[in-house]
Protein backbone atom coordinates (compact mmCIF):
# COMPACT_ATOMS: atom_id res chain seq x y z
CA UNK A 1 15.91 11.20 0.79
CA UNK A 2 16.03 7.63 -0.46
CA UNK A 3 12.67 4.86 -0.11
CA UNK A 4 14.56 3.14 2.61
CA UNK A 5 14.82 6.16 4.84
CA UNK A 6 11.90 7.48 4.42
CA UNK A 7 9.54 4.18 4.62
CA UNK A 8 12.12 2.18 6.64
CA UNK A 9 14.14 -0.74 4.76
CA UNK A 10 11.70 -3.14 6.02
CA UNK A 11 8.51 -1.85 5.03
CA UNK A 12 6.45 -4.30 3.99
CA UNK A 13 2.48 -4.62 2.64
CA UNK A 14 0.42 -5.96 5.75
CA UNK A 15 -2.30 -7.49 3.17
CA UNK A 16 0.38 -9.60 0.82
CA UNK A 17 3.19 -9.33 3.66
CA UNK A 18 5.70 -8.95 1.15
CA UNK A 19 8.43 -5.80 1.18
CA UNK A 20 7.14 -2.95 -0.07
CA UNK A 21 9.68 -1.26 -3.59
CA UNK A 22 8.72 1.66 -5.14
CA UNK A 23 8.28 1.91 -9.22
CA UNK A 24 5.73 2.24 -11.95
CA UNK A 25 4.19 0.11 -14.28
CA UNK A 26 4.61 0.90 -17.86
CA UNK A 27 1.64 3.42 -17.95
CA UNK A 28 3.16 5.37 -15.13
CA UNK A 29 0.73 3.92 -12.37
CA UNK A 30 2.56 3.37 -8.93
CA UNK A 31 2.45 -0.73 -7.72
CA UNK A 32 2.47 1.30 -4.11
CA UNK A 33 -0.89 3.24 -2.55
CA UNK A 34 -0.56 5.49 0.71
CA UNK A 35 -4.22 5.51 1.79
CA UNK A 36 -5.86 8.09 3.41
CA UNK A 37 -4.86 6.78 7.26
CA UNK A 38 -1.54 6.80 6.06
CA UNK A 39 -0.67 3.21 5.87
CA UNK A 40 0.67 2.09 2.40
CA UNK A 41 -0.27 -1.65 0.07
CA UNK A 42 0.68 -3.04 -2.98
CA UNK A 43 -2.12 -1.50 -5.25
CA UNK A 44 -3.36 -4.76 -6.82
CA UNK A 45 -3.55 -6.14 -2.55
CA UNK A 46 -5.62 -3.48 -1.75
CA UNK A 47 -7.90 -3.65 -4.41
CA UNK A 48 -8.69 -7.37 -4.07
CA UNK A 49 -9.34 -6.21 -0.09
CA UNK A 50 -11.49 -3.76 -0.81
CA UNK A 51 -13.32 -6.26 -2.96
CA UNK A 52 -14.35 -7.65 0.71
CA UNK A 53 -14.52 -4.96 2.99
CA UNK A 54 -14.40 -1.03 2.79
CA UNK A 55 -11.61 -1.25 6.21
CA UNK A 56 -8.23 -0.46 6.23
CA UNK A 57 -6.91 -4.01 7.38
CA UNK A 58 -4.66 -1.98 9.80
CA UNK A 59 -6.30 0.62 11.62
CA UNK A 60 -9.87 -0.41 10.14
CA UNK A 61 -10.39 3.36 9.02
CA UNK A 62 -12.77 3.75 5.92
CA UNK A 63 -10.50 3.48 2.88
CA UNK A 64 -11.14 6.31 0.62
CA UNK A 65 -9.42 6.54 -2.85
């Protein structure tokens, strides 16, 4: 099953609102996060939220990592 069927070819990061690609950086780390709630980010987006508030910025469930 490719990205764009299972995610949707339109998925995009509701905190940078750009379209969500899968991949790794060089050191193997994911740029995408599912959270627990099941919504997904861009992991550097979601860091610099949870700098300001513990919420999912969807569903405002308690992000856990």
């Amino acid at each position: 099953m490719s990205w764009k069927t299972k995610w949707g070819k339109n998925a995009t990061c509701p905190i940078s609102l750009t379209r969500l690609r899968p991949g790794c950086n060089k050191d193997g780390i994911t740029y995408v996060v599912k959270i627990k709630c099941g919504h997904r980010f861009y992991r550097k987006a979601l860091y610099k939220w949870y700098d300001t508030s513990p919420y999912c910025p969807v569903c405002r469930a308690c992000i856990k990592f």
